[in-house]
PDB file of N, CA and C in Angstrom:
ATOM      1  N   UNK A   1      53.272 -35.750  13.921  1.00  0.00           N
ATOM      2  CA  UNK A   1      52.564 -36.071  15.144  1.00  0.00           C
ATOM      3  C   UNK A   1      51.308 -36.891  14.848  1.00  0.00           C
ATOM      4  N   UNK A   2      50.602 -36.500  13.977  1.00  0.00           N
ATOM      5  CA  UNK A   2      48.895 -37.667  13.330  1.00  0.00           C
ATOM      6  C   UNK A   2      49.775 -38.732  12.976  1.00  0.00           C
ATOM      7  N   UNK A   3      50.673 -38.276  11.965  1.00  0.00           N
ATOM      8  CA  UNK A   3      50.852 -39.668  11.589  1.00  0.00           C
ATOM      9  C   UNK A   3      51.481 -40.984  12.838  1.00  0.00           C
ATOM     10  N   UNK A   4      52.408 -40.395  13.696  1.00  0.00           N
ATOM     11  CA  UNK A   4      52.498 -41.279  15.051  1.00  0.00           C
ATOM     12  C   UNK A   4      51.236 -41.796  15.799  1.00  0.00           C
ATOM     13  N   UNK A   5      50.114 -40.879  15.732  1.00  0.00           N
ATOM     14  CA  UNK A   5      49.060 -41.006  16.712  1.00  0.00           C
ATOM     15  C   UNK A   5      48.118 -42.350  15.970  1.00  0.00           C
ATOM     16  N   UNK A   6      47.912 -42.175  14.700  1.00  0.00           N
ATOM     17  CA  UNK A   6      47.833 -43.298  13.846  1.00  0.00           C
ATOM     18  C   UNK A   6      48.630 -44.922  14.015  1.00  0.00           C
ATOM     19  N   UNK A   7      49.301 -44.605  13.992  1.00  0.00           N
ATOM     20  CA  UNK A   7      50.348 -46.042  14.170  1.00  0.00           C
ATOM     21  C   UNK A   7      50.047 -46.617  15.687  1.00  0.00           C
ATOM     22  N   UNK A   8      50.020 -45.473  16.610  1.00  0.00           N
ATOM     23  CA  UNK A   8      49.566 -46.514  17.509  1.00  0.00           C
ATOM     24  C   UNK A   8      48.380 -46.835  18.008  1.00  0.00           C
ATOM     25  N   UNK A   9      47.404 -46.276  17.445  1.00  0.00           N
ATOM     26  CA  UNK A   9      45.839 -47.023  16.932  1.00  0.00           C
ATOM     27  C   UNK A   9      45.913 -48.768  16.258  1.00  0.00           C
ATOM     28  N   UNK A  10      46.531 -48.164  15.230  1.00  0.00           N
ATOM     29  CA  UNK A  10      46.764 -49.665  14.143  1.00  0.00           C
ATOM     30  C   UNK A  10      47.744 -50.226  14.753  1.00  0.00           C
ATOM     31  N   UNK A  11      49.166 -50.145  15.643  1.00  0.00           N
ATOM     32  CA  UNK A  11      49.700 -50.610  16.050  1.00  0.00           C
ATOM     33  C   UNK A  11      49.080 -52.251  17.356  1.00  0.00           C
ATOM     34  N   UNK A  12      48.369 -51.197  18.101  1.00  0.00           N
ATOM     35  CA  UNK A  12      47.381 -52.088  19.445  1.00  0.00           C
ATOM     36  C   UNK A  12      46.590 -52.656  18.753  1.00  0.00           C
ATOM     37  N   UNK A  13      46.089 -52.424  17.827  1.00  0.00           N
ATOM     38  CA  UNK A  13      44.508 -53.090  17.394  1.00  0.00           C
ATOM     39  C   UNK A  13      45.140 -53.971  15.749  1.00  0.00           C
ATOM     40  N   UNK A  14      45.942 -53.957  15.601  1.00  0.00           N
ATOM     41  CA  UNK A  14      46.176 -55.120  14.777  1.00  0.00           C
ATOM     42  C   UNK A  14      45.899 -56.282  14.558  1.00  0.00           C
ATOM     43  N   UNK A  15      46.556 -56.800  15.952  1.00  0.00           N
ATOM     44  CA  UNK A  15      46.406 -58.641  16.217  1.00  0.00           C
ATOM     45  C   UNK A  15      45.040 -58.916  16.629  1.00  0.00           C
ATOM     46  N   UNK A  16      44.819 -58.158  17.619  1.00  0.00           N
ATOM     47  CA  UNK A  16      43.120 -58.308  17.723  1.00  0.00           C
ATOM     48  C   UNK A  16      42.146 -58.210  16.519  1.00  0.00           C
ATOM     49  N   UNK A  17      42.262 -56.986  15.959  1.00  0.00           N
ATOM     50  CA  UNK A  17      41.661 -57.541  14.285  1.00  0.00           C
ATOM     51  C   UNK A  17      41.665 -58.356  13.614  1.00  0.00           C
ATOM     52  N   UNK A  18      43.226 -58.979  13.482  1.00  0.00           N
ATOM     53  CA  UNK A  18      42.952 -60.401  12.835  1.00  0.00           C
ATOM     54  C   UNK A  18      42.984 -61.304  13.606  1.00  0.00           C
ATOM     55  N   UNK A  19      42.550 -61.535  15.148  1.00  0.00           N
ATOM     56  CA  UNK A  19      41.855 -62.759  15.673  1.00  0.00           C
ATOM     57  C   UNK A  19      40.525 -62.644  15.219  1.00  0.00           C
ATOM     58  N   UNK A  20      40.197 -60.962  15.392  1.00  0.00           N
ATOM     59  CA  UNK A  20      38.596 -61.470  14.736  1.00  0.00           C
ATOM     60  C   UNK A  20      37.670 -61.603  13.551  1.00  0.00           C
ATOM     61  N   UNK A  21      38.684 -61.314  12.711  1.00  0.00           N
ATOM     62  CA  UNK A  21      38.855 -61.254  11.317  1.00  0.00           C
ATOM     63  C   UNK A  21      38.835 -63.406  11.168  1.00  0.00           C
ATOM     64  N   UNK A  22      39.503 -63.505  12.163  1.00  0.00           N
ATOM     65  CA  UNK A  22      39.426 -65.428  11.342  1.00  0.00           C
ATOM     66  C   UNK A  22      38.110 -66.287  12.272  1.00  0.00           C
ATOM     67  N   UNK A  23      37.355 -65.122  13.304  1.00  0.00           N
ATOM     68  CA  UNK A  23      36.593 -65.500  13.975  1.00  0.00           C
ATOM     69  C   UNK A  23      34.957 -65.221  13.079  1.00  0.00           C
ATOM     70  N   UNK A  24      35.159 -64.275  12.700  1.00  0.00           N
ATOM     71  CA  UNK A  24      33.551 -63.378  11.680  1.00  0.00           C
ATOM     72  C   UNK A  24      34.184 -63.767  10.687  1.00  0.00           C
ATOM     73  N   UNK A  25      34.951 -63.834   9.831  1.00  0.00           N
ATOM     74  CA  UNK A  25      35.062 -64.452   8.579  1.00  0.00           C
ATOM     75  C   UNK A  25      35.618 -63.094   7.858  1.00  0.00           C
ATOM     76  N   UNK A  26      36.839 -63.681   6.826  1.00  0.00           N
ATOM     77  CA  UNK A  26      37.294 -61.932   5.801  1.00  0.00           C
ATOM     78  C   UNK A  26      36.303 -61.476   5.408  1.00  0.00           C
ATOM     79  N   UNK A  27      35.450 -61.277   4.876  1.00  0.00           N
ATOM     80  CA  UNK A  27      34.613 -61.082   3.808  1.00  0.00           C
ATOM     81  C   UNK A  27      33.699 -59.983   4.630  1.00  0.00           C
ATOM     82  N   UNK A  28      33.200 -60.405   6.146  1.00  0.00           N
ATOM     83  CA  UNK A  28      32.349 -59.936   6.976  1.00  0.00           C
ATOM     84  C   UNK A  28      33.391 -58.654   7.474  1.00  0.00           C
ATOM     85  N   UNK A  29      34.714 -58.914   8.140  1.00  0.00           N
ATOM     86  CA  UNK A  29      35.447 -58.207   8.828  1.00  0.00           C
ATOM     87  C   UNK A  29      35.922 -56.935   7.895  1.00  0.00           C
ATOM     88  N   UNK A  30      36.227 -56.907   6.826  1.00  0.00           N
ATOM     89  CA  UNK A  30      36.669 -56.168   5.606  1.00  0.00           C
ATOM     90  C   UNK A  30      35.468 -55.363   5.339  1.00  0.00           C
ATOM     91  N   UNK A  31      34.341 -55.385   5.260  1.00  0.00           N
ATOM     92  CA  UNK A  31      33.454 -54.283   5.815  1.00  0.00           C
ATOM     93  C   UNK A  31      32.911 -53.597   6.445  1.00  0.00           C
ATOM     94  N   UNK A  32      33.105 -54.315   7.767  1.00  0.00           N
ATOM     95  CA  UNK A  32      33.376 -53.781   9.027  1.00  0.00           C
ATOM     96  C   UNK A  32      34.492 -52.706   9.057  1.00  0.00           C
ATOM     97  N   UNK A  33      35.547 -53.138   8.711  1.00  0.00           N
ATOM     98  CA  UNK A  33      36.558 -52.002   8.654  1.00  0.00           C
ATOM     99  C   UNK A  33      36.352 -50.641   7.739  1.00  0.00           C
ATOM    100  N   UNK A  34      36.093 -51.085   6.671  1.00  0.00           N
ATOM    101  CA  UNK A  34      35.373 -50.034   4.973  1.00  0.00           C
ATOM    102  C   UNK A  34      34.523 -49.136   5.695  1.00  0.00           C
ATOM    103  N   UNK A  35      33.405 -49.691   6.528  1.00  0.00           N
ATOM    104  CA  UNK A  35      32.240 -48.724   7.274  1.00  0.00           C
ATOM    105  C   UNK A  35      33.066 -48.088   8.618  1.00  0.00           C
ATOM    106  N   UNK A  36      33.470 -48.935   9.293  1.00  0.00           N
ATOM    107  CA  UNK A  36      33.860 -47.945  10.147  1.00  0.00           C
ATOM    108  C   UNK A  36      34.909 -47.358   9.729  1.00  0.00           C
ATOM    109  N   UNK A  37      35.877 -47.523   8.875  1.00  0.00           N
ATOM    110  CA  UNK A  37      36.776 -46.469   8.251  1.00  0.00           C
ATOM    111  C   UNK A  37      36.274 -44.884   7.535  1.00  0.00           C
ATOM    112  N   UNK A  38      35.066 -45.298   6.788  1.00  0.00           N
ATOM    113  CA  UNK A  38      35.031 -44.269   6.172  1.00  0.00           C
ATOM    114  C   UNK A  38      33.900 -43.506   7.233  1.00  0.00           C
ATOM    115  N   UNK A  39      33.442 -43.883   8.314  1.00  0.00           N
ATOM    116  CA  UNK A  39      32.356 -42.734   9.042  1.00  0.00           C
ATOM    117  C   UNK A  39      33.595 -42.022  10.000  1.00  0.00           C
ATOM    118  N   UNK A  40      35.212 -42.847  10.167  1.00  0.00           N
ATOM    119  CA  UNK A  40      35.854 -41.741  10.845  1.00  0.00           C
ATOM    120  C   UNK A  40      36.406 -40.762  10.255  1.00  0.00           C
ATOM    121  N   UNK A  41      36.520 -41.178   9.009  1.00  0.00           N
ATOM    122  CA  UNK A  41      37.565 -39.957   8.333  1.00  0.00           C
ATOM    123  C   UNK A  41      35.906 -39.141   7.508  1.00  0.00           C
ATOM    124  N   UNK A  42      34.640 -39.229   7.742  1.00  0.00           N
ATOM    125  CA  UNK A  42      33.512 -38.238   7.484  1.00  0.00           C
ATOM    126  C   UNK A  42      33.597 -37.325   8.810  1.00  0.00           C
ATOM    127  N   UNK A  43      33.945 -38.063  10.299  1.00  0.00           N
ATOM    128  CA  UNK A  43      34.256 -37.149  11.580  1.00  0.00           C
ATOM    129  C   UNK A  43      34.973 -36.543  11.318  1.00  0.00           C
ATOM    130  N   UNK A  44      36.853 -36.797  10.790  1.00  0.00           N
ATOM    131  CA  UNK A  44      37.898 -36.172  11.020  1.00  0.00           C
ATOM    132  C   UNK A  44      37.402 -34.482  10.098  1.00  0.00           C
ATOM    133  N   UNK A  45      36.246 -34.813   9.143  1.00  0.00           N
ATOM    134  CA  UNK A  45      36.000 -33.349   8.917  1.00  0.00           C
ATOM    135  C   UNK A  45      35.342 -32.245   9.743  1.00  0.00           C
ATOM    136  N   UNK A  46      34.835 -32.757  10.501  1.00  0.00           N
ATOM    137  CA  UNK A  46      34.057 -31.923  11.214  1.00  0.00           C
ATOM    138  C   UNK A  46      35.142 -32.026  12.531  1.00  0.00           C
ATOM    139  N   UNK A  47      35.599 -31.851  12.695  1.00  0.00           N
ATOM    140  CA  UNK A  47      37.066 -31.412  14.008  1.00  0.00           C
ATOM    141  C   UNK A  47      37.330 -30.365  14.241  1.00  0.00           C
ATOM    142  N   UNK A  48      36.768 -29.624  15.358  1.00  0.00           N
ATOM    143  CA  UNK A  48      37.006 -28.374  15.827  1.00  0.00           C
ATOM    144  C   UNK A  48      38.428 -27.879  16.580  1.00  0.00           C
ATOM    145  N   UNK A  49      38.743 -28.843  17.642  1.00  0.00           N
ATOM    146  CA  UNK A  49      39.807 -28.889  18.057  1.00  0.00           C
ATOM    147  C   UNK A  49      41.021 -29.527  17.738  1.00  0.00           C
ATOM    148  N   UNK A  50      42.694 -29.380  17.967  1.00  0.00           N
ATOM    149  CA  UNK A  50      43.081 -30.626  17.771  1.00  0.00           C
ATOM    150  C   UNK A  50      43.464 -31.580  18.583  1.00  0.00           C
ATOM    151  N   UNK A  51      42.598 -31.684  19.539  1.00  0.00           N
ATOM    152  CA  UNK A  51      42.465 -32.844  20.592  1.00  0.00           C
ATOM    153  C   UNK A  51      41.435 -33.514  19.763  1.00  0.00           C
ATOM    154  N   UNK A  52      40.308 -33.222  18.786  1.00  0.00           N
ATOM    155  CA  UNK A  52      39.377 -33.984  17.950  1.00  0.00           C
ATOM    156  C   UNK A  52      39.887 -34.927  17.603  1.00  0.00           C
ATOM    157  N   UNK A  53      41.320 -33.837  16.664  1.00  0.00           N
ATOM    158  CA  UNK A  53      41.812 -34.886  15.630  1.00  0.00           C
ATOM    159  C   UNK A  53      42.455 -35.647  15.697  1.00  0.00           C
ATOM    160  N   UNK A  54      43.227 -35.426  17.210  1.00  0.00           N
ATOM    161  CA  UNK A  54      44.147 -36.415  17.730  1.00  0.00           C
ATOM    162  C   UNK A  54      43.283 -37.229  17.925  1.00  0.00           C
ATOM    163  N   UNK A  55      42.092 -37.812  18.489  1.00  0.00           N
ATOM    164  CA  UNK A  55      41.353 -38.526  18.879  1.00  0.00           C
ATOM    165  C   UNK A  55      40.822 -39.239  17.688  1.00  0.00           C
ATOM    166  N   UNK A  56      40.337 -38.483  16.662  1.00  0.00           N
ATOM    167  CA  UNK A  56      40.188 -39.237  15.301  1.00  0.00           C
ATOM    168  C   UNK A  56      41.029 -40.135  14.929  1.00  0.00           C
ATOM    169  N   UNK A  57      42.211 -39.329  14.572  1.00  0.00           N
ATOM    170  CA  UNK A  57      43.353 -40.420  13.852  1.00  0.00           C
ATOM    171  C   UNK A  57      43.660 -41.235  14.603  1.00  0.00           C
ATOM    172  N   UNK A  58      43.459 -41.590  16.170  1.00  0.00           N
ATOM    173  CA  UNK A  58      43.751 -42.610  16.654  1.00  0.00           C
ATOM    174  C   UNK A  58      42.753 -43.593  16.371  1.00  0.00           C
ATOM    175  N   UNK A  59      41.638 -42.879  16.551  1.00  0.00           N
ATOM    176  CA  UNK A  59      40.482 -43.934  16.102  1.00  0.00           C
ATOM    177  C   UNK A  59      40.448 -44.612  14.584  1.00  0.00           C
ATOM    178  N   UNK A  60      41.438 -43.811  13.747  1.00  0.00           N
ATOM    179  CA  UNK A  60      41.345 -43.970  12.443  1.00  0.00           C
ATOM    180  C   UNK A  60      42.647 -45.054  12.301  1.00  0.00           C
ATOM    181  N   UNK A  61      43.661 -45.268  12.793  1.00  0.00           N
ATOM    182  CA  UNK A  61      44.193 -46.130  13.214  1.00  0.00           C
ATOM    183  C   UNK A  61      43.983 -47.809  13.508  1.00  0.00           C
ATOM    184  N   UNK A  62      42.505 -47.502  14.497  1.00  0.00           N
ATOM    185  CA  UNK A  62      41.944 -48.782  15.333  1.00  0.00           C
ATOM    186  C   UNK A  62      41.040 -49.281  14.095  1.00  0.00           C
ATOM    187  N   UNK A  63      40.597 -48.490  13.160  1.00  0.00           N
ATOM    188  CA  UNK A  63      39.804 -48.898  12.263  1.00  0.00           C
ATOM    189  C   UNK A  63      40.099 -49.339  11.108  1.00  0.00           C
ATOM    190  N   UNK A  64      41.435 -48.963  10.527  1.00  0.00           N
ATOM    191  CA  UNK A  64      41.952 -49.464   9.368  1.00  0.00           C
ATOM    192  C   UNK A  64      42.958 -50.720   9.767  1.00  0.00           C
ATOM    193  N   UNK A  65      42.855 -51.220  11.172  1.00  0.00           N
ATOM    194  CA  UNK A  65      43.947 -52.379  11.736  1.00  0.00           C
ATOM    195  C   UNK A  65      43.397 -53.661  11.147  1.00  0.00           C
ATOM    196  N   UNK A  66      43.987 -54.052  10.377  1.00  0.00           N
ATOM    197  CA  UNK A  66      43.938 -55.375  10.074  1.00  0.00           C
ATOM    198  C   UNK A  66      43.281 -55.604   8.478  1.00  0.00           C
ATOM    199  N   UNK A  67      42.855 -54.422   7.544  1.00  0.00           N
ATOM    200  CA  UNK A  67      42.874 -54.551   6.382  1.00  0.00           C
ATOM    201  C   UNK A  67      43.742 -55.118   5.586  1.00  0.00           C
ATOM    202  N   UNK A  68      44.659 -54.666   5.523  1.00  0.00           N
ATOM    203  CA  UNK A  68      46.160 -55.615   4.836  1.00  0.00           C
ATOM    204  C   UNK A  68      45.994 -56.708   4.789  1.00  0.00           C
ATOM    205  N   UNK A  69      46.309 -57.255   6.737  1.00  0.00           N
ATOM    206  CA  UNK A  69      45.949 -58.756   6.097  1.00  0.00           C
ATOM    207  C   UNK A  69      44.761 -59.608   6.191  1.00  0.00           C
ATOM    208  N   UNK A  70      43.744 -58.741   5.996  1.00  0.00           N
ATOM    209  CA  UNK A  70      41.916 -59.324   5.731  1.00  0.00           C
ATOM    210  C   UNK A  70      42.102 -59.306   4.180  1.00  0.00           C
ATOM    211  N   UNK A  71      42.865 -58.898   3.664  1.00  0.00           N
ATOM    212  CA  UNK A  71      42.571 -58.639   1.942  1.00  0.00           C
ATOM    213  C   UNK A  71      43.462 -59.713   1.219  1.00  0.00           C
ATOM    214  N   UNK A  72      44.893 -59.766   1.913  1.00  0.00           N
ATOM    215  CA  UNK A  72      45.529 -60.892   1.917  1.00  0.00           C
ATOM    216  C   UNK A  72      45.181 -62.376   2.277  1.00  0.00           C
ATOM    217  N   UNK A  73      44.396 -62.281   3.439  1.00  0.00           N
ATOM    218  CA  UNK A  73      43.739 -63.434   3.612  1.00  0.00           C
ATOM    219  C   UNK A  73      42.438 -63.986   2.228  1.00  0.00           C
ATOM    220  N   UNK A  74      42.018 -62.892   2.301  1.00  0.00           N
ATOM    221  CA  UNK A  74      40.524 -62.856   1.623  1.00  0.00           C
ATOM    222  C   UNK A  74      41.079 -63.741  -0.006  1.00  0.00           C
ATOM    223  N   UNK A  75      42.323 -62.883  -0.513  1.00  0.00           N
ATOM    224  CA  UNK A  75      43.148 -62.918  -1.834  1.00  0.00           C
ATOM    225  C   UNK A  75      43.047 -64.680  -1.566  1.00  0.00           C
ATOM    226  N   UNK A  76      43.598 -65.227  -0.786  1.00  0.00           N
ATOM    227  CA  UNK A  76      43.783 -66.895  -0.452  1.00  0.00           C
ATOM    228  C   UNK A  76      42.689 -67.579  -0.500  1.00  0.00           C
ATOM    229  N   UNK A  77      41.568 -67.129  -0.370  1.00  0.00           N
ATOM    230  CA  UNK A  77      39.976 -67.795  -0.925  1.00  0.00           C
ATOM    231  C   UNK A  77      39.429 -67.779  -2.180  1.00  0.00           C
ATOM    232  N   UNK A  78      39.937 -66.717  -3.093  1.00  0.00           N
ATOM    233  CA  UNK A  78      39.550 -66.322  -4.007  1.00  0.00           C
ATOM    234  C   UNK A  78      40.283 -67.015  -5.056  1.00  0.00           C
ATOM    235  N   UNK A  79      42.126 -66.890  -5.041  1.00  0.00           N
ATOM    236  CA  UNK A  79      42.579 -67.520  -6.552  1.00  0.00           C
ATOM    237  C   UNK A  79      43.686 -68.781  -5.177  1.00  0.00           C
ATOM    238  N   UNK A  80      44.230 -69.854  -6.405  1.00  0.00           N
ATOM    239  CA  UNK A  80      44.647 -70.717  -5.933  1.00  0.00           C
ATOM    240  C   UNK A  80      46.142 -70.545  -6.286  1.00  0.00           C
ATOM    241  N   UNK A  81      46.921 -71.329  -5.353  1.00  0.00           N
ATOM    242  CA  UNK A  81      47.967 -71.078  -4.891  1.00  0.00           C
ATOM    243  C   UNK A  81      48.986 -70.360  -6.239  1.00  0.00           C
ATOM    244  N   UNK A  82      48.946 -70.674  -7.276  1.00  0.00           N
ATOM    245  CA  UNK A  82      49.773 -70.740  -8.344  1.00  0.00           C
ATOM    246  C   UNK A  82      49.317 -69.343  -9.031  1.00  0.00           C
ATOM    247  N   UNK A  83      48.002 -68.440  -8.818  1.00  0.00           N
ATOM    248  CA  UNK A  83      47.799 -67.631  -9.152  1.00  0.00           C
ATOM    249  C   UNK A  83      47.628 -66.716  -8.158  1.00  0.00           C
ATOM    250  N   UNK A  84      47.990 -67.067  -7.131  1.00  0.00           N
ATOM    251  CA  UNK A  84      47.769 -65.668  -5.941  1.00  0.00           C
ATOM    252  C   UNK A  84      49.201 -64.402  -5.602  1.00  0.00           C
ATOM    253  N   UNK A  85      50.177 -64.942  -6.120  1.00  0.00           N
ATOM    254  CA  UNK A  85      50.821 -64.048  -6.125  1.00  0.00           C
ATOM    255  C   UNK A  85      51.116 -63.057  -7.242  1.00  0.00           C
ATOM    256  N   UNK A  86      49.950 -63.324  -8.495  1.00  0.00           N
ATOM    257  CA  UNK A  86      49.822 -62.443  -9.804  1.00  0.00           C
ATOM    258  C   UNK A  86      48.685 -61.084  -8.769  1.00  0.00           C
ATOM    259  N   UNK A  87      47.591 -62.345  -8.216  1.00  0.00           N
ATOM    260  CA  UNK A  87      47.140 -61.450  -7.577  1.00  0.00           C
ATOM    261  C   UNK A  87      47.304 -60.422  -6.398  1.00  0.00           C
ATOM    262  N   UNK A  88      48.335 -60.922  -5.940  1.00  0.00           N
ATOM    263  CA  UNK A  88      48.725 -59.600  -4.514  1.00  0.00           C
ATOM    264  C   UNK A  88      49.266 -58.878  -5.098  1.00  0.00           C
ATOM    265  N   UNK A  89      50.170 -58.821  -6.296  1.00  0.00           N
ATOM    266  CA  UNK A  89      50.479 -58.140  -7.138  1.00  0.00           C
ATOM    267  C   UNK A  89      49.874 -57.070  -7.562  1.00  0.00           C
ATOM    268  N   UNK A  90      48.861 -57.420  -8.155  1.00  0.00           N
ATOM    269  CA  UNK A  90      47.725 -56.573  -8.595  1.00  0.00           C
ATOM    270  C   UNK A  90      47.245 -55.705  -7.416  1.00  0.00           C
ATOM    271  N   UNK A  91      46.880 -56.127  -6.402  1.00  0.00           N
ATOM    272  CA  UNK A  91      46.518 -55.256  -5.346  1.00  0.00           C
ATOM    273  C   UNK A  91      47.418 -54.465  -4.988  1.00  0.00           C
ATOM    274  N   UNK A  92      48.988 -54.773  -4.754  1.00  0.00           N
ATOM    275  CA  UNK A  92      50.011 -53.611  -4.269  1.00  0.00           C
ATOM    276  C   UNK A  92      50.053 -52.892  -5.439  1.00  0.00           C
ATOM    277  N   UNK A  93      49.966 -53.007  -6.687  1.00  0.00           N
ATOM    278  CA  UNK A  93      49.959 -52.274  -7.582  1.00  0.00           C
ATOM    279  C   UNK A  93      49.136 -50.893  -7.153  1.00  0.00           C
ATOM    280  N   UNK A  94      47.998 -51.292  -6.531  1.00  0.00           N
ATOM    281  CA  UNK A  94      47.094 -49.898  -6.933  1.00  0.00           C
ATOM    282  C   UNK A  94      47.479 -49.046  -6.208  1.00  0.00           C
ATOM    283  N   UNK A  95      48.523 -49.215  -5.366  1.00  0.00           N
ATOM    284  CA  UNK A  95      48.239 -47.930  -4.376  1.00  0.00           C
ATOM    285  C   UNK A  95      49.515 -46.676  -5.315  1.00  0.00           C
ATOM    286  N   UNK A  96      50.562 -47.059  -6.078  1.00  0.00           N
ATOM    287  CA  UNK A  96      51.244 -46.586  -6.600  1.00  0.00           C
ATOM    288  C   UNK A  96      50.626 -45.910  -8.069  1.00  0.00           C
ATOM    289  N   UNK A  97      49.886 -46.794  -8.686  1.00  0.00           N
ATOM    290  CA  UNK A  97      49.018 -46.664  -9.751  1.00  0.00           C
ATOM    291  C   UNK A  97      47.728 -45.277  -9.501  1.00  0.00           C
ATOM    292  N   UNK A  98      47.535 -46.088  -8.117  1.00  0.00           N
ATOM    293  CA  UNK A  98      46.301 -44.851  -7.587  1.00  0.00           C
ATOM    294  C   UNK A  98      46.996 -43.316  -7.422  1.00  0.00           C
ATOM    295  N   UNK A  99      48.218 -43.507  -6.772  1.00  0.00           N
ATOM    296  CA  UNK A  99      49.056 -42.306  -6.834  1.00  0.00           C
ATOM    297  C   UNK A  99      49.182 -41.492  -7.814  1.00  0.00           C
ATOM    298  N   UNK A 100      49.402 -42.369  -9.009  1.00  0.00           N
ATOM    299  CA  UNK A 100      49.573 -41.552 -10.326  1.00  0.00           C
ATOM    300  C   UNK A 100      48.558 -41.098 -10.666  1.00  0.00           C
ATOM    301  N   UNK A 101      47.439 -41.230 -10.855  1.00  0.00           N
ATOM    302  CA  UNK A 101      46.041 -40.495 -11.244  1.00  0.00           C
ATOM    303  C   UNK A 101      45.527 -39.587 -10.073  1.00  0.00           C
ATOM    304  N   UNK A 102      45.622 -39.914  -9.199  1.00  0.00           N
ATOM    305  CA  UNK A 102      44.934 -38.951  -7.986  1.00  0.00           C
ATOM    306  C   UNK A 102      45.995 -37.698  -8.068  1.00  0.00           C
ATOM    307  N   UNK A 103      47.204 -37.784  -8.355  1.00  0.00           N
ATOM    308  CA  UNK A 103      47.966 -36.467  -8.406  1.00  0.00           C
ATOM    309  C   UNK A 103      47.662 -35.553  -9.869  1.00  0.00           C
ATOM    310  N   UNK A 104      47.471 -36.462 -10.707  1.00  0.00           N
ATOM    311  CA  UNK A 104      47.226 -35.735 -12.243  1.00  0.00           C
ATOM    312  C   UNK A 104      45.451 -34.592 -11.582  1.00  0.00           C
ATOM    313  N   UNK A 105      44.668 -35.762 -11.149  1.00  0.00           N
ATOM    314  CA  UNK A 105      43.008 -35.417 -10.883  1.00  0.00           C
ATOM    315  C   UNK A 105      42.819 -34.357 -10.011  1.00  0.00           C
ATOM    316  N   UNK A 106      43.960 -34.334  -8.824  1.00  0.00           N
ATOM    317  CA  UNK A 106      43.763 -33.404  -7.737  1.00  0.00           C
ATOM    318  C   UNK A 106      44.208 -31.854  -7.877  1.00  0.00           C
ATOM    319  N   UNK A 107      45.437 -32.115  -9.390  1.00  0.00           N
ATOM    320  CA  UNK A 107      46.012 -30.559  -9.851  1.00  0.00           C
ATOM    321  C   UNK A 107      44.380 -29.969 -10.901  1.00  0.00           C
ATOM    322  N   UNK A 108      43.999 -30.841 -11.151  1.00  0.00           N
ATOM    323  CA  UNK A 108      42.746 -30.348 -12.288  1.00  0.00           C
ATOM    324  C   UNK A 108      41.276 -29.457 -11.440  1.00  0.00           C
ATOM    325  N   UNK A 109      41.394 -30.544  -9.856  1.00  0.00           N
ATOM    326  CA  UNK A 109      40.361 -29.716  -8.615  1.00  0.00           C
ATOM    327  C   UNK A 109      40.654 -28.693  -8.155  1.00  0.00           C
ATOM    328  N   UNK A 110      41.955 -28.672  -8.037  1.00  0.00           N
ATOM    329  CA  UNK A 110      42.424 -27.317  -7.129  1.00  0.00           C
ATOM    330  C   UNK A 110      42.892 -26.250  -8.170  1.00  0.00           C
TER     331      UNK A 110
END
């Protein structure tokens, strides 16, 4: 059920993110998202009800819309054509990579 309530946060607020993502510039918009991403999921802790959290993760949704392709875009300023797909590379890498250490790190917390 979050995870649906999510999707259609990021679902609606996608395209609008990246109109305004090419309007403020990647660089500007990609922290915009970072800040308001991380003050919702500092709310989603403090959630008493779960009408909160439904309300969070939707908001958490509207806030992570359009990272993907602000980072992808951003990736296209940074290296040139012949080296940008070493680099998206590198970026999809981490989330699988990140997987592997955050599961080793998180059995060592708990």
């Amino acid at each position: 059920m979050l995870s649906g309530i999510f999707f259609i946060g990021y679902f609606f607020f996608e395209v609008p993110s990246n109109m305004n993502m090419h309007k403020v510039g990647a660089w500007k918009w990609i922290a915009r998202i970072m800040i308001s991403w991380g003050l919702v999921v500092i709310l989603k802790g403090f959630a008493q009800t779960t009408m909160h959290l439904y309300i969070l993760r939707f908001l958490l949704g509207v806030a992570e819309a359009g990272f993907f392709p602000g980072i992808i875009l951003y990736l296209t300023y940074l290296f040139r054509a012949r080296e940008r797909g070493r680099a998206t590379a590198v970026f999809l890498l981490a989330l699988p990579i990140g997987g592997l250490i955050g599961a080793h790190v998180s059995t060592w917390v708990s």
